[in-house]
N, C-alpha and C. Protein backbone atom coordinates (compact mmCIF):
# COMPACT_ATOMS: atom_id res chain seq x y z
N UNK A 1 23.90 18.39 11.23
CA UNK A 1 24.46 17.18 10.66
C UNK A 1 23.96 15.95 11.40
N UNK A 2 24.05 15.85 12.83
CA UNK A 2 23.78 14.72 13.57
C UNK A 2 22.14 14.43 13.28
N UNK A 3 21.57 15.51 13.39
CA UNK A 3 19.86 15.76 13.00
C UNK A 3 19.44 14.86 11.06
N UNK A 4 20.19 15.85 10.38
CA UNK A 4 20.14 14.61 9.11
C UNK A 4 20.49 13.28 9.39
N UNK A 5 21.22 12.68 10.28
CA UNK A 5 22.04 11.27 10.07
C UNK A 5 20.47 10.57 11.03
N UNK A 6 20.29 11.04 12.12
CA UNK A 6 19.11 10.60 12.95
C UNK A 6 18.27 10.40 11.33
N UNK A 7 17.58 11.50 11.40
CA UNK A 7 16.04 11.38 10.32
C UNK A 7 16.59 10.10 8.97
N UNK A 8 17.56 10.23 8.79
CA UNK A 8 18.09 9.42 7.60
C UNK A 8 17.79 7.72 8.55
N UNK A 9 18.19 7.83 9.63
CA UNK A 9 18.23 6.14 9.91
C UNK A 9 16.70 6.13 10.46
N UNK A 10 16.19 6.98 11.06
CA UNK A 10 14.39 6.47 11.28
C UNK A 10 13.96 6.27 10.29
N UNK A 11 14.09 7.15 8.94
CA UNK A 11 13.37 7.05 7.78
C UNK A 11 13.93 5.29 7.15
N UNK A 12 15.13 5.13 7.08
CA UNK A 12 15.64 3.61 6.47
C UNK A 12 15.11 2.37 7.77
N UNK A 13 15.12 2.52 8.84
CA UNK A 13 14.19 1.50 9.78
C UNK A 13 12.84 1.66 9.60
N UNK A 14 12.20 2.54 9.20
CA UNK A 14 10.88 2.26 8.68
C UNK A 14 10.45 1.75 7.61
N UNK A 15 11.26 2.16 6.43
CA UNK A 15 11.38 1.74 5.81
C UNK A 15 11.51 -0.34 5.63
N UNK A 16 12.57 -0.36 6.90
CA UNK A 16 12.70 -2.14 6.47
C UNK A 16 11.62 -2.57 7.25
N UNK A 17 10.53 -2.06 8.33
CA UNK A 17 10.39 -2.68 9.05
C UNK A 17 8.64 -3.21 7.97
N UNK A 18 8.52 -1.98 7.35
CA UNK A 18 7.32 -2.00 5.85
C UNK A 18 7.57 -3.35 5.06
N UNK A 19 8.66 -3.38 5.08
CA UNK A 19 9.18 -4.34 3.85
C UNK A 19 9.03 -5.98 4.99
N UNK A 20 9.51 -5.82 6.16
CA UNK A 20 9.31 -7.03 6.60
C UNK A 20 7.92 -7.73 6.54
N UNK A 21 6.93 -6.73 6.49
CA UNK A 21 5.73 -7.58 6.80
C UNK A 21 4.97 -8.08 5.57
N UNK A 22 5.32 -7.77 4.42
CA UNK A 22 5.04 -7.81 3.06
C UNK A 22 5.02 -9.58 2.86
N UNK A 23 5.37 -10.29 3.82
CA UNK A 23 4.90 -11.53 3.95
C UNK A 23 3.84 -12.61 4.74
N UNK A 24 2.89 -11.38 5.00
CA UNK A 24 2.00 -11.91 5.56
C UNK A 24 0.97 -12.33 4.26
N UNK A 25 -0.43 -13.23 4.88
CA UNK A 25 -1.23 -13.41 3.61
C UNK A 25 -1.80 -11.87 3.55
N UNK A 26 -2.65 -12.56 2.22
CA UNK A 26 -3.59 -11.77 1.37
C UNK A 26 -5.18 -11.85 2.48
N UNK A 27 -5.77 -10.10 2.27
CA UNK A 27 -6.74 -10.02 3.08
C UNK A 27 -7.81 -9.84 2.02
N UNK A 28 -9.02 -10.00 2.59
CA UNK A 28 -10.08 -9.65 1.61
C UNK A 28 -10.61 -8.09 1.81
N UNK A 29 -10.68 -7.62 1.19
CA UNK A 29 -11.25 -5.63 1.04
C UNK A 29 -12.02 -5.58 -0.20
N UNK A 30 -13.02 -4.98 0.27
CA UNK A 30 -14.06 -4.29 -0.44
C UNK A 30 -13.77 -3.40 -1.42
N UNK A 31 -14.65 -3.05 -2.60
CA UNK A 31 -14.58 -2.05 -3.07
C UNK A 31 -15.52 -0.75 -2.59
N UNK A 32 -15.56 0.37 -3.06
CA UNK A 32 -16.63 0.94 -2.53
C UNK A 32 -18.03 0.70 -3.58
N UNK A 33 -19.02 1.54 -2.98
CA UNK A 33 -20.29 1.12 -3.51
C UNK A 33 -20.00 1.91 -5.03
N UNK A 34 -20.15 1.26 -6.21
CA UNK A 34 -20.60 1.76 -7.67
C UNK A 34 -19.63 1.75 -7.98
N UNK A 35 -18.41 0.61 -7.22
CA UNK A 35 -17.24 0.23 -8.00
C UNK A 35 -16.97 -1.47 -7.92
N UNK A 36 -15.78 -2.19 -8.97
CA UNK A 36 -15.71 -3.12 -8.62
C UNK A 36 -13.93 -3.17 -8.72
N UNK A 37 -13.32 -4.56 -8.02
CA UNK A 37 -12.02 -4.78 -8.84
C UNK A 37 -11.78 -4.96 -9.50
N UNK A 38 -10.95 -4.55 -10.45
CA UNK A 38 -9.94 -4.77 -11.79
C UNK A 38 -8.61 -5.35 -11.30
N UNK A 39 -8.53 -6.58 -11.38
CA UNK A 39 -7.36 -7.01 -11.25
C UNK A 39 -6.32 -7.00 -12.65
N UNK A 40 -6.59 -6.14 -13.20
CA UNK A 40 -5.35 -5.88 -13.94
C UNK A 40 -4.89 -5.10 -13.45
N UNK A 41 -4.99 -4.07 -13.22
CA UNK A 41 -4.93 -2.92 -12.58
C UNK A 41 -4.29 -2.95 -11.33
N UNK A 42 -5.47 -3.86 -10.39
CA UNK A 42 -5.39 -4.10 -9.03
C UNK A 42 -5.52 -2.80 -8.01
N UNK A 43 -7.10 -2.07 -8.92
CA UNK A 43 -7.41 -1.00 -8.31
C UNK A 43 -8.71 -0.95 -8.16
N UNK A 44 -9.71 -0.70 -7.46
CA UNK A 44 -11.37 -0.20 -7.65
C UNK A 44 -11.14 0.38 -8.87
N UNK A 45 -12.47 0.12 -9.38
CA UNK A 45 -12.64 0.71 -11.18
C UNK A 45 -14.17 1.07 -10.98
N UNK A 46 -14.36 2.29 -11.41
CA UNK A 46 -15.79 2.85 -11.36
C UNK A 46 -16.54 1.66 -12.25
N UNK A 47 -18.25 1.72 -11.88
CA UNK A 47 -18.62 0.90 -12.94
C UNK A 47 -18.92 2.20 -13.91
N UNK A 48 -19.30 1.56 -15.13
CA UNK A 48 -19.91 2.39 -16.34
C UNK A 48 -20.70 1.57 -17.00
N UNK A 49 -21.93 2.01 -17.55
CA UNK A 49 -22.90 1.75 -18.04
C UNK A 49 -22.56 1.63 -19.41
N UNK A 50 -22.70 0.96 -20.71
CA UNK A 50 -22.55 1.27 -21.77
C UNK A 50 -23.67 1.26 -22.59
């Protein structure tokens, strides 16, 4: 019991501590090679040839 209540509060402090930083800026990242961004998405998107 004491073992669930521990893992339950590390798991919810990690939890907030994720959420606190969610206010930092925006970084720039690459896609990989023979992809680009789709910001609809807001995922790497293979290219394709048509």
């Amino acid at each position: 019991m004491i073992r669930t209540l521990i893992c339950a509060l590390a798991l919810s402090c990690s939890a907030s501590v994720a959420l606190a930083c969610s206010g930092h800026s925006k970084q720039t990242q690459s896609c990989a090679p023979g992809s680009v961004w789709d910001a609809e998405t807001q995922t790497c998107a293979k290219i394709t040839n048509s």
